[in-house]
N, C-alpha and C. Protein backbone atom coordinates (compact mmCIF):
# COMPACT_ATOMS: atom_id res chain seq x y z
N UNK A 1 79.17 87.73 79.94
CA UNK A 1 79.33 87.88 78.52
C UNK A 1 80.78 88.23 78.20
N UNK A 2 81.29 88.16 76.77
CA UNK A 2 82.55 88.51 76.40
C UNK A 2 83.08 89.86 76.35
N UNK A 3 81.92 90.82 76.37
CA UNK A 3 82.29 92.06 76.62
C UNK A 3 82.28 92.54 78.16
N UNK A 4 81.70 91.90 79.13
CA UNK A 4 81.75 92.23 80.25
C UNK A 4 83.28 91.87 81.04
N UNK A 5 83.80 90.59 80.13
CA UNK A 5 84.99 89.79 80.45
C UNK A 5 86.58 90.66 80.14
N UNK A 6 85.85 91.07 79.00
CA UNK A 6 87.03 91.81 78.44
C UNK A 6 87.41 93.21 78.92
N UNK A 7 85.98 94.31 79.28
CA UNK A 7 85.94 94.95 80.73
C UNK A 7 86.84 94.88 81.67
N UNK A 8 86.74 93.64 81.94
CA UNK A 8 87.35 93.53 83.78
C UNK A 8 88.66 93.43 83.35
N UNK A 9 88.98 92.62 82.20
CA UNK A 9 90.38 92.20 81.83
C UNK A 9 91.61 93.59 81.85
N UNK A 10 90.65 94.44 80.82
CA UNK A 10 91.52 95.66 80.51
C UNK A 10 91.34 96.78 81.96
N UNK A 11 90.30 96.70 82.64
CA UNK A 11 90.88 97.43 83.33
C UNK A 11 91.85 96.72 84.46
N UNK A 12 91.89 95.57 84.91
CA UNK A 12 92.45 95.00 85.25
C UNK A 12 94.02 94.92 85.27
N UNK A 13 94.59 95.25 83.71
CA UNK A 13 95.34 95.51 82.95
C UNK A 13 96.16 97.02 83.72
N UNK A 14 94.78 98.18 83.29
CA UNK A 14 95.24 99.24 83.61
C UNK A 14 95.47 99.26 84.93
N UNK A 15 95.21 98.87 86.19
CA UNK A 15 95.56 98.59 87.06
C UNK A 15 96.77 98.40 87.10
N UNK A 16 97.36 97.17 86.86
CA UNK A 16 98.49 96.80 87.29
C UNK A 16 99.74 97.40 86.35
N UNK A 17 99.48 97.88 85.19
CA UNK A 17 100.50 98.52 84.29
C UNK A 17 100.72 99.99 85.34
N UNK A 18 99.98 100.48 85.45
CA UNK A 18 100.18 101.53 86.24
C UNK A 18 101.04 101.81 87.55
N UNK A 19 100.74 100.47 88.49
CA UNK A 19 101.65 99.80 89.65
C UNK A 19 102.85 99.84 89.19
N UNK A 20 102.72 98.67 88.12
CA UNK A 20 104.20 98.96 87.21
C UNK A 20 104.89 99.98 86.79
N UNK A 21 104.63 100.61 86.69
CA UNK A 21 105.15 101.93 85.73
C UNK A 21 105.85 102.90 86.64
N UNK A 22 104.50 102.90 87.86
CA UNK A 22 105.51 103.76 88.82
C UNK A 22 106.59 102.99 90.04
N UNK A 23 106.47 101.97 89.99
CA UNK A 23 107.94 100.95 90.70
C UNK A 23 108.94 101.39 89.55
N UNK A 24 109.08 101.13 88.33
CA UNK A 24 110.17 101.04 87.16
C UNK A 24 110.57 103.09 87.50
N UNK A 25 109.28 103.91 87.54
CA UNK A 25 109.83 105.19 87.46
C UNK A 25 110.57 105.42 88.84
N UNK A 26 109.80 105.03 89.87
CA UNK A 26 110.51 105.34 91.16
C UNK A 26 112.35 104.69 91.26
N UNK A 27 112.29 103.46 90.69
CA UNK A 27 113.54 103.15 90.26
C UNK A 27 114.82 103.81 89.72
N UNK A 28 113.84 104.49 88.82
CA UNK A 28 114.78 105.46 87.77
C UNK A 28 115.05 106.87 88.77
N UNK A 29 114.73 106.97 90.01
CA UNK A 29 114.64 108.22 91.08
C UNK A 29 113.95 109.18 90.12
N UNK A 30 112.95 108.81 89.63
CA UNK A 30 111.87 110.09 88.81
C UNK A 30 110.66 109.81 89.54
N UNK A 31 110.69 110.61 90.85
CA UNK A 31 110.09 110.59 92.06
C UNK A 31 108.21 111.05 91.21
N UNK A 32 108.15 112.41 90.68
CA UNK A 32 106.73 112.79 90.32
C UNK A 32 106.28 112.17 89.58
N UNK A 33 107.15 111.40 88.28
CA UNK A 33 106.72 110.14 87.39
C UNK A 33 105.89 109.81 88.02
N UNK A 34 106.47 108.52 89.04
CA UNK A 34 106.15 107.63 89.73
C UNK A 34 104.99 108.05 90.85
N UNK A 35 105.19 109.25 91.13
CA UNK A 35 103.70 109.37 92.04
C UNK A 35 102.15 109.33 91.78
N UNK A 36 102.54 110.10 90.18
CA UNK A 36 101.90 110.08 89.10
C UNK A 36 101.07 108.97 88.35
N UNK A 37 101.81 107.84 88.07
CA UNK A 37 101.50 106.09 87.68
C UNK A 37 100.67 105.91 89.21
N UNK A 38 101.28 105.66 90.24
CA UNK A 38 100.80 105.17 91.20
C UNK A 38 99.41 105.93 91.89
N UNK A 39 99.05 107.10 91.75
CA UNK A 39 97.95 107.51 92.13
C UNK A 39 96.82 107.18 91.11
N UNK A 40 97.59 107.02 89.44
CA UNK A 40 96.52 106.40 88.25
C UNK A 40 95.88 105.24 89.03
N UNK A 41 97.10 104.24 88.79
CA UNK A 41 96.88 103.29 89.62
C UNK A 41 95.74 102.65 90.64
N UNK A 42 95.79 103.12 91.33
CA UNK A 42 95.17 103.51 92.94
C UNK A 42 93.51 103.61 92.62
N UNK A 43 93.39 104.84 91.78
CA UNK A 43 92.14 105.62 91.44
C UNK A 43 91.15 104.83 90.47
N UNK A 44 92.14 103.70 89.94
CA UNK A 44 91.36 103.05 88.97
C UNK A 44 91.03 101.70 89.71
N UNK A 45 91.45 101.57 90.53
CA UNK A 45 91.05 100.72 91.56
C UNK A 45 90.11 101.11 92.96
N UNK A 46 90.78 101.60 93.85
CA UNK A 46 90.38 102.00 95.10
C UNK A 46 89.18 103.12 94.76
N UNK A 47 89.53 103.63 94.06
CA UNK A 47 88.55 105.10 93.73
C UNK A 47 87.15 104.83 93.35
N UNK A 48 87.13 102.95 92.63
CA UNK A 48 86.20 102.58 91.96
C UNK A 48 84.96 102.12 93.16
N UNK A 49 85.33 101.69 94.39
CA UNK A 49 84.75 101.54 95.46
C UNK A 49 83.96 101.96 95.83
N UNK A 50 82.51 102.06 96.05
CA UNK A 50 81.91 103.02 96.58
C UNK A 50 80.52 102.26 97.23
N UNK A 51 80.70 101.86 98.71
CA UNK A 51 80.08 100.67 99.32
C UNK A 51 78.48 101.70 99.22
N UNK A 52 78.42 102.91 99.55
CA UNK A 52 77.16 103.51 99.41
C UNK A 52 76.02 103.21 98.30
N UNK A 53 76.84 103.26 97.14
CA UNK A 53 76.18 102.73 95.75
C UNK A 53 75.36 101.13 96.10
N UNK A 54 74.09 101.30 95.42
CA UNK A 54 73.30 100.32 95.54
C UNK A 54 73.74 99.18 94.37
N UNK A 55 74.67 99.84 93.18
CA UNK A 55 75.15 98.55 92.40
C UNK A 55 76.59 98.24 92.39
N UNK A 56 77.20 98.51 94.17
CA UNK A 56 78.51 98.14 94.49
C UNK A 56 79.48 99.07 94.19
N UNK A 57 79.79 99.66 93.03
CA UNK A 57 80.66 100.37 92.58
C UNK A 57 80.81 100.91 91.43
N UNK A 58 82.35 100.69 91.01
CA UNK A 58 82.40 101.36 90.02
C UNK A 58 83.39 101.29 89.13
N UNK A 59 83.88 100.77 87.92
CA UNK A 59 85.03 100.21 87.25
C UNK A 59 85.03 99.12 87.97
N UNK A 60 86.48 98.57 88.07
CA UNK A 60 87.05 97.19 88.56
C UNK A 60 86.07 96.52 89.27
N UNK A 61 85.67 97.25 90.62
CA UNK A 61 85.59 96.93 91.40
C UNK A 61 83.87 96.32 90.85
N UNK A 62 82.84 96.77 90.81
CA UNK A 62 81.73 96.93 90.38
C UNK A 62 81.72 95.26 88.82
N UNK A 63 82.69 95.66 88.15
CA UNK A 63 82.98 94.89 87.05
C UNK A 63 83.30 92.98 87.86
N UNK A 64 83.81 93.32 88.82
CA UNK A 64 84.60 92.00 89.37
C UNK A 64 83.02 91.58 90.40
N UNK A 65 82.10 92.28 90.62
CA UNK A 65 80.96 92.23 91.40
C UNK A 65 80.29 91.61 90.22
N UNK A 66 80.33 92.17 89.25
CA UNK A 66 79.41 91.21 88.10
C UNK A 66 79.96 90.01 87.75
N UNK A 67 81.04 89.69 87.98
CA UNK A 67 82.04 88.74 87.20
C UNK A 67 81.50 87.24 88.02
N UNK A 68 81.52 87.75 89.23
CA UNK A 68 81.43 86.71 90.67
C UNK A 68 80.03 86.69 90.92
């Protein structure tokens, strides 16, 4: 559906803005910025994982399980 699409899109989004954010801060040598973006990052991805769960996961990950 279009709301399930748009789901995956934005977090999808937040994902990678986050990646972004802390490469551009680490750049700027604003070291906690950047650890900061990149653990968002991370958590909104990797964190979403959870192979125990009987419906795959959770955010992205879970969302991209429905998608496919």
């Amino acid at each position: 559906s279009v709301s399930s699409t748009l789901q995956a899109m934005v977090s999808y989004i937040a994902v990678t803005w986050n990646l972004e954010q802390s490469m551009q801060t680490c750049n700027e040598r604003k070291r906690s910025g950047a650890i900061d973006y990149w653990s968002t990052g991370v958590a909104f991805f990797v964190g979403s994982i959870d192979s125990s769960a009987p419906e795959g996961g959770y955010l992205l990950h879970s969302l991209g399980v429905e998608q496919c």
